[in-house]
N, C-alpha and C. Protein backbone atom coordinates (compact mmCIF):
# COMPACT_ATOMS: atom_id res chain seq x y z
N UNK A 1 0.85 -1.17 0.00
CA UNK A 1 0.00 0.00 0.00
C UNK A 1 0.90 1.23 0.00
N UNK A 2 0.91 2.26 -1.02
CA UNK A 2 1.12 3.35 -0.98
C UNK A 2 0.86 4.21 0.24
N UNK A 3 2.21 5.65 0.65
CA UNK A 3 1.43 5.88 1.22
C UNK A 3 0.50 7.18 1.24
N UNK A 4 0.02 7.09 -0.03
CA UNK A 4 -0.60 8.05 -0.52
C UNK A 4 -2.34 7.61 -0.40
N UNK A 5 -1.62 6.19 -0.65
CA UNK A 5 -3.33 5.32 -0.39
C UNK A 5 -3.53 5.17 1.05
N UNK A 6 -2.23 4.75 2.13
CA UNK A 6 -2.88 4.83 3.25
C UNK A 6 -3.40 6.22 4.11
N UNK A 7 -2.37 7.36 2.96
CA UNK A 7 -3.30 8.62 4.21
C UNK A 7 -4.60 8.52 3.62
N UNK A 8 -5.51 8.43 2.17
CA UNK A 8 -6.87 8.20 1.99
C UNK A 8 -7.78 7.06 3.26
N UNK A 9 -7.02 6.32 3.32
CA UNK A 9 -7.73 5.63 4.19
C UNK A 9 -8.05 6.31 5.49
N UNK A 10 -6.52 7.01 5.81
CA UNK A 10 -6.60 7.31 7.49
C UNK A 10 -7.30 8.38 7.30
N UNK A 11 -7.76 9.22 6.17
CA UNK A 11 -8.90 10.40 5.93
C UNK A 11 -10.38 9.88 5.54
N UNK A 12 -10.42 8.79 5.01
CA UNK A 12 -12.20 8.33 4.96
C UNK A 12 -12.47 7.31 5.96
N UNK A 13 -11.52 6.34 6.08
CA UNK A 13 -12.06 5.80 6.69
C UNK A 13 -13.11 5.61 8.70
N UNK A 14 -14.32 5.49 8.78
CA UNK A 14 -14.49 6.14 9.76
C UNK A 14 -14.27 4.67 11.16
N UNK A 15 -13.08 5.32 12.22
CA UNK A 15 -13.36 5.08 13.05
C UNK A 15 -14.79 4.01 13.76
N UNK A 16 -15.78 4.27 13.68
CA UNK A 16 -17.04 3.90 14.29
C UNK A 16 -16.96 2.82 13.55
N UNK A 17 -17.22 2.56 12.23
CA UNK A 17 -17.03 1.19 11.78
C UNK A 17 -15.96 0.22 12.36
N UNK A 18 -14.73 0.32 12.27
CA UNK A 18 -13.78 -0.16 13.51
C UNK A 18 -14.29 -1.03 14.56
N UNK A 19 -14.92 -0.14 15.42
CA UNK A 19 -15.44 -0.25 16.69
C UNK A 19 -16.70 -1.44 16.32
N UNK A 20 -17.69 -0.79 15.47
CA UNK A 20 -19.09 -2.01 15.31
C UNK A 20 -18.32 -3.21 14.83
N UNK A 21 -17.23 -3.18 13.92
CA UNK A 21 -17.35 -4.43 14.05
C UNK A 21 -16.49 -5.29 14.83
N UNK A 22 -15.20 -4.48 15.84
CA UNK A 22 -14.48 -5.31 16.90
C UNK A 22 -15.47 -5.89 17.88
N UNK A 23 -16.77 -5.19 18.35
CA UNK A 23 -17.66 -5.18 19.30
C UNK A 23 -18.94 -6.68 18.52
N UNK A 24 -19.34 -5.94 17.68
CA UNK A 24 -20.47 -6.84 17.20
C UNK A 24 -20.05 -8.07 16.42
N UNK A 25 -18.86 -7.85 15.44
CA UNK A 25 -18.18 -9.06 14.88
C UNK A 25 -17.88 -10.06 15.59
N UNK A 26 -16.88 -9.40 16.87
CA UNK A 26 -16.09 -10.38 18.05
C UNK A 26 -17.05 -11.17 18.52
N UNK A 27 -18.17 -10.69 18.74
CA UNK A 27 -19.46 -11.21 19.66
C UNK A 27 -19.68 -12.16 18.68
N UNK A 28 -20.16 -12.01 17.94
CA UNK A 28 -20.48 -13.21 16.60
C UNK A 28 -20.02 -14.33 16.46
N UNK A 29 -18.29 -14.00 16.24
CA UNK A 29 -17.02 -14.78 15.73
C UNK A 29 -17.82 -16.18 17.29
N UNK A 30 -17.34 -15.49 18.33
CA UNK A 30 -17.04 -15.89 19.49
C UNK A 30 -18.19 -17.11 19.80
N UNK A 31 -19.65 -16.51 19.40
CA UNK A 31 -20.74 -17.11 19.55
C UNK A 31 -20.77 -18.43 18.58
N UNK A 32 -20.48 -17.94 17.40
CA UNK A 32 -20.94 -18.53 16.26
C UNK A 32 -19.43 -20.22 16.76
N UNK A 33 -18.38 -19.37 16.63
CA UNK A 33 -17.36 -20.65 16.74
C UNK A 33 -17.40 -21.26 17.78
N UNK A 34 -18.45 -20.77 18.88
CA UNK A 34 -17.72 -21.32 20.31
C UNK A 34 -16.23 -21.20 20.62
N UNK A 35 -15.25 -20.36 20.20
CA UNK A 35 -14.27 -20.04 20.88
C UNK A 35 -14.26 -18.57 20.61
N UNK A 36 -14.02 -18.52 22.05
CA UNK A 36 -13.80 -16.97 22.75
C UNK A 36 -12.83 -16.47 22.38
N UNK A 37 -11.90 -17.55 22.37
CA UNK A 37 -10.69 -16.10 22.08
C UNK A 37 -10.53 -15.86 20.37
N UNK A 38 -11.25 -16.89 20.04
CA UNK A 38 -11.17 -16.47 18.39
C UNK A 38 -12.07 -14.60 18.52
N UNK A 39 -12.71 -14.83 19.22
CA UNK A 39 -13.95 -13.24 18.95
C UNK A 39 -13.12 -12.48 19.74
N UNK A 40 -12.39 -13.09 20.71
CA UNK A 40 -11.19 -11.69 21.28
C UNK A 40 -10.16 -11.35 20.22
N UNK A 41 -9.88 -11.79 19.34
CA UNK A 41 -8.99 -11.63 18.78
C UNK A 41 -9.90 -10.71 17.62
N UNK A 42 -10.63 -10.64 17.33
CA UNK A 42 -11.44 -9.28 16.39
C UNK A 42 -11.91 -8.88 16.96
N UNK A 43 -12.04 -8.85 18.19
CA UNK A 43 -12.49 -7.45 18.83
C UNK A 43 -11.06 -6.68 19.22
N UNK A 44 -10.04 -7.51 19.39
CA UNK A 44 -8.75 -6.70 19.61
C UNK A 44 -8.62 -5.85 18.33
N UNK A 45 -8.41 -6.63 17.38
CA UNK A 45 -8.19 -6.12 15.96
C UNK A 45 -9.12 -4.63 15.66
N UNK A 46 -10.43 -4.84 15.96
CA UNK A 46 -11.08 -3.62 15.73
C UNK A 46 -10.74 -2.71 16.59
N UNK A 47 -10.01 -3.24 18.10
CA UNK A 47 -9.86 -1.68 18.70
C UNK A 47 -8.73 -1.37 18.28
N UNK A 48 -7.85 -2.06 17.52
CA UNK A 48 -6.09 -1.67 17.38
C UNK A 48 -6.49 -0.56 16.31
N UNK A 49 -7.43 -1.14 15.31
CA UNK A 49 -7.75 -0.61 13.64
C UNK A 49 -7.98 0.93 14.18
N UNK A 50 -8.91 0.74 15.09
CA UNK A 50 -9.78 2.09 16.10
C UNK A 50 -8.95 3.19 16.51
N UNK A 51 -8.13 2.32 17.22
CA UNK A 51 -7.46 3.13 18.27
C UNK A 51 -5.93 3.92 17.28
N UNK A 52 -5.53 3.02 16.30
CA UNK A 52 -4.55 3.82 15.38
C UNK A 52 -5.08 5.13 14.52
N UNK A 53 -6.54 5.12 13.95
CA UNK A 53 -7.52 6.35 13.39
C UNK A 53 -7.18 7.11 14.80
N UNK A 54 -7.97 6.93 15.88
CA UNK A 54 -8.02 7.89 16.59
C UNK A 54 -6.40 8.50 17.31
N UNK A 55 -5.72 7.95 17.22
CA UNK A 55 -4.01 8.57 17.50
C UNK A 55 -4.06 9.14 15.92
N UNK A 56 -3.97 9.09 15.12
CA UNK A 56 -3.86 10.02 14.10
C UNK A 56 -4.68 10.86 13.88
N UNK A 57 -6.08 10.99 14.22
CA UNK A 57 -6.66 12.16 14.19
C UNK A 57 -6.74 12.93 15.11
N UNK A 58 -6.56 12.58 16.32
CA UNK A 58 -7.03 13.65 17.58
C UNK A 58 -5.89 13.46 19.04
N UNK A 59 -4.68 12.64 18.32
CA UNK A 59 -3.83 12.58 19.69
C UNK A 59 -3.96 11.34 20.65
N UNK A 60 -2.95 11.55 21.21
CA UNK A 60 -3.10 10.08 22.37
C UNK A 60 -4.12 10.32 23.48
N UNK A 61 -3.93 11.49 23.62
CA UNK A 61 -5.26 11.53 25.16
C UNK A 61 -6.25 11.42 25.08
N UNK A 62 -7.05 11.41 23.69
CA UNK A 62 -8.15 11.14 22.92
C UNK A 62 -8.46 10.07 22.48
N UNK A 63 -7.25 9.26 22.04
CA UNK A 63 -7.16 7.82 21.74
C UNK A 63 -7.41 7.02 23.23
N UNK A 64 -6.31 7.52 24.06
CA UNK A 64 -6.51 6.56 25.24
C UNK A 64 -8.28 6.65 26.01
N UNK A 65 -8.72 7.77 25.39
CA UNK A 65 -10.12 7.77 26.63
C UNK A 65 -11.12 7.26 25.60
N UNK A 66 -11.11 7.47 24.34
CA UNK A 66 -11.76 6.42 23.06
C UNK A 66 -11.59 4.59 23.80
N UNK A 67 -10.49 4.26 23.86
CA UNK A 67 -10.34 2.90 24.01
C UNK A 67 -10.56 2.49 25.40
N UNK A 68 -10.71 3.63 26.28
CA UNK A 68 -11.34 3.47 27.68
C UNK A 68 -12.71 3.09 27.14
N UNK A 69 -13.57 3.29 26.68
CA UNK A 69 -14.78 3.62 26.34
C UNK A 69 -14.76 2.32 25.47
N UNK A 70 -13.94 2.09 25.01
CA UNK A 70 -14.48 0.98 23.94
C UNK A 70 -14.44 -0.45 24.58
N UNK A 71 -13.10 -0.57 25.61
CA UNK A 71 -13.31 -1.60 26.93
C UNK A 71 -14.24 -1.82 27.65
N UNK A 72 -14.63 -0.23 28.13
CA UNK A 72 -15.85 -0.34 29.12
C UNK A 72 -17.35 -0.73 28.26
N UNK A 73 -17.39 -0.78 26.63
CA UNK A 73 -18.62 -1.28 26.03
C UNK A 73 -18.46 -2.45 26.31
N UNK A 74 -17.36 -3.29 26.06
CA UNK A 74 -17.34 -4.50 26.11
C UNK A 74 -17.51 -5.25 27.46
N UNK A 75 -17.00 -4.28 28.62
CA UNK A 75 -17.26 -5.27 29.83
C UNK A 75 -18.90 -4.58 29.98
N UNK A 76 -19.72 -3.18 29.30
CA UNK A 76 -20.74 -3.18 29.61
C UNK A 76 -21.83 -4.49 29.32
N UNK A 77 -21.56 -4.78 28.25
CA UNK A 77 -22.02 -5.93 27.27
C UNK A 77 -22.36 -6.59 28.26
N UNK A 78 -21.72 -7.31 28.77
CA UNK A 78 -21.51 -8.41 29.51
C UNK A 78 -22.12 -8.46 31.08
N UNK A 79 -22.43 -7.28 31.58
CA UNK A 79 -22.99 -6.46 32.80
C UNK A 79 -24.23 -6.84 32.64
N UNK A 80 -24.66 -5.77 30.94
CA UNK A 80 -26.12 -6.16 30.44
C UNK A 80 -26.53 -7.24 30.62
N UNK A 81 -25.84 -8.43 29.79
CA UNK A 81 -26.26 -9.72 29.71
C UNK A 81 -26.32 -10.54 30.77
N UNK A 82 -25.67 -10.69 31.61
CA UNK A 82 -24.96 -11.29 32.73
C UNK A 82 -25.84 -11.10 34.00
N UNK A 83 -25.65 -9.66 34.08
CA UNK A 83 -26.18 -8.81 35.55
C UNK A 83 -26.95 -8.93 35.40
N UNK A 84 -28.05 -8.20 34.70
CA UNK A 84 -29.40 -7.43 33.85
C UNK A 84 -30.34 -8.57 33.70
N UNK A 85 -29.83 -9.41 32.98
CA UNK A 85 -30.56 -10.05 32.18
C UNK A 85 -30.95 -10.04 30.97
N UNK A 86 -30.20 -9.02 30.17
CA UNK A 86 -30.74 -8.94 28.97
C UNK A 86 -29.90 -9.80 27.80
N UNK A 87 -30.94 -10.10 26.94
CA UNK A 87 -30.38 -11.25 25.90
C UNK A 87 -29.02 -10.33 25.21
N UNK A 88 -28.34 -11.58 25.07
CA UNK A 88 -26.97 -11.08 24.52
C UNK A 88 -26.57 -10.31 23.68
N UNK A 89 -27.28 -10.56 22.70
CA UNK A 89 -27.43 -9.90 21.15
C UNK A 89 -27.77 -8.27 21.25
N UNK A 90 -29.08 -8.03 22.30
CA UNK A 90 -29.39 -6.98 22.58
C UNK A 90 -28.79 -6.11 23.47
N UNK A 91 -27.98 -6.86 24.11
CA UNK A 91 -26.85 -6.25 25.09
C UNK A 91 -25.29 -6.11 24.43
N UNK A 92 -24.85 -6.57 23.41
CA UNK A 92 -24.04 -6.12 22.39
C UNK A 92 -24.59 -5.33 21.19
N UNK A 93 -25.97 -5.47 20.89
CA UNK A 93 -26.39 -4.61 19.86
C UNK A 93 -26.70 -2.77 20.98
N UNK A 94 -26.59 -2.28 21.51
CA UNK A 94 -26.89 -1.45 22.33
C UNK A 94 -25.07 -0.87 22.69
N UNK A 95 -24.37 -1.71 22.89
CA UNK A 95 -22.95 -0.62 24.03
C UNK A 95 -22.40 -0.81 22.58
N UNK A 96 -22.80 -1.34 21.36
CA UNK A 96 -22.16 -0.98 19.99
C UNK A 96 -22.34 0.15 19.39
N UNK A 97 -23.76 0.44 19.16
CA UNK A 97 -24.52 1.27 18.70
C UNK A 97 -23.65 2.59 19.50
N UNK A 98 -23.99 3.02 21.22
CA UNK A 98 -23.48 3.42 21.53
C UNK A 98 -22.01 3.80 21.49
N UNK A 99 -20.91 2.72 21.51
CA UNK A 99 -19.42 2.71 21.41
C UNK A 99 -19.07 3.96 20.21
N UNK A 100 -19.74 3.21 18.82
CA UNK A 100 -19.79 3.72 17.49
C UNK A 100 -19.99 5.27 17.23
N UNK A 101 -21.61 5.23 17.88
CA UNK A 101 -21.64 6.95 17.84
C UNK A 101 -20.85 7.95 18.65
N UNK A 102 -20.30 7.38 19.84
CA UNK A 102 -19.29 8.10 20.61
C UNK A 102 -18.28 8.45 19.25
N UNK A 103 -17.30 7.65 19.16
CA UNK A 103 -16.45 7.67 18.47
C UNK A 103 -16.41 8.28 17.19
N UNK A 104 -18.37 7.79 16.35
CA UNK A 104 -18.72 9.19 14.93
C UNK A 104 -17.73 10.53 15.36
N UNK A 105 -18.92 10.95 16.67
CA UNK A 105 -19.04 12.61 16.72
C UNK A 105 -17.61 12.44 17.50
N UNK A 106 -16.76 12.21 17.96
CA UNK A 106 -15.46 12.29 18.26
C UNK A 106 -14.23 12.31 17.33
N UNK A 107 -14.01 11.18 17.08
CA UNK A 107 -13.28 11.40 16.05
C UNK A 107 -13.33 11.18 14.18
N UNK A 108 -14.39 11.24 13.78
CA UNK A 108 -14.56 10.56 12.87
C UNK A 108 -15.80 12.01 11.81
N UNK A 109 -16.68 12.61 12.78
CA UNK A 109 -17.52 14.02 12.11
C UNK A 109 -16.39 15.11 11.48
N UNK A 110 -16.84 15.11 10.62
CA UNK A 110 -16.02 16.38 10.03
C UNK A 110 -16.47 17.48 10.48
N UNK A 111 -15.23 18.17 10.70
CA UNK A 111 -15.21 19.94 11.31
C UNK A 111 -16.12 20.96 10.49
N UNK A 112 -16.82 21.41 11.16
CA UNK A 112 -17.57 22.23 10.37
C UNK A 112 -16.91 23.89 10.04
C-alpha cells in the first residue's frame, strides 16, 4: 500500500465502523465458533484498527479515553447480559450502537 493510499484511508475511513465491528463481529465470531478467544482476537483487531484512526486524528489523550470507552462497552455488554438479564445480542447490539456513535461525533464528524 502506498502511502498516498494509506493517508486516503486514514482520511475516509471512519473510526465507528472499527469499533461495530471489533464489538459486534467479536461477539459473533465468538458465539458462532464457540471459541472466545477467536472473537477476542477481532475485537482486539477492531480496537487496534480504532485506536490507530483515533491517534492520528485527535492525539493520544483522545485515543486513550476512546479505548477506555471501547473496553468499558465491552465489559458493559456483559454487565447487560450477565447482571441485567438482557439477551446477549441486545446487550451487544446497544454498548455498539453506543461505542460507534461516541467515536462518529469524536473522532470521525467532520469539522464544520
Amino acid at each position: 500500500m502506498s502511502t498516498s493510499t494509506l493517508s486516503r484511508v486514514q482520511a475516509r475511513f471512519p473510526s465507528a465502523v472499527a469499533v461495530a465491528v471489533g464489538l459486534a463481529a467479536g461477539f459473533g465470531v465468538a458465539q458462532g465458533t464457540g471459541v472466545r478467544a477467536l472473537g477476542g482476537v477481532v475485537f482486539a483487531a477492531g480496537g487496534l484498527a480504532a485506536g490507530w484512526l483515533w491517534y492520528r486524528r485527535r492525539g493520544a489523550a483522545v485515543a486513550a479515553a476512546l479505548a477506555a470507552g471501547y473496553v468499558a462497552a465491552f465489559v458493559g455488554a456483559h454487565v447487560l447480559a450477565l447482571g441485567v438479564g438482557w439477551p446477549s445480542w441486545l446487550a451487544v447490539g446497544v454498548v455498539t450502537v453506543v461505542a460507534a456513535a461516541v467515536s462518529w461525533v469524536v473522532a470521525d464528524r467532520p469539522s464544520s
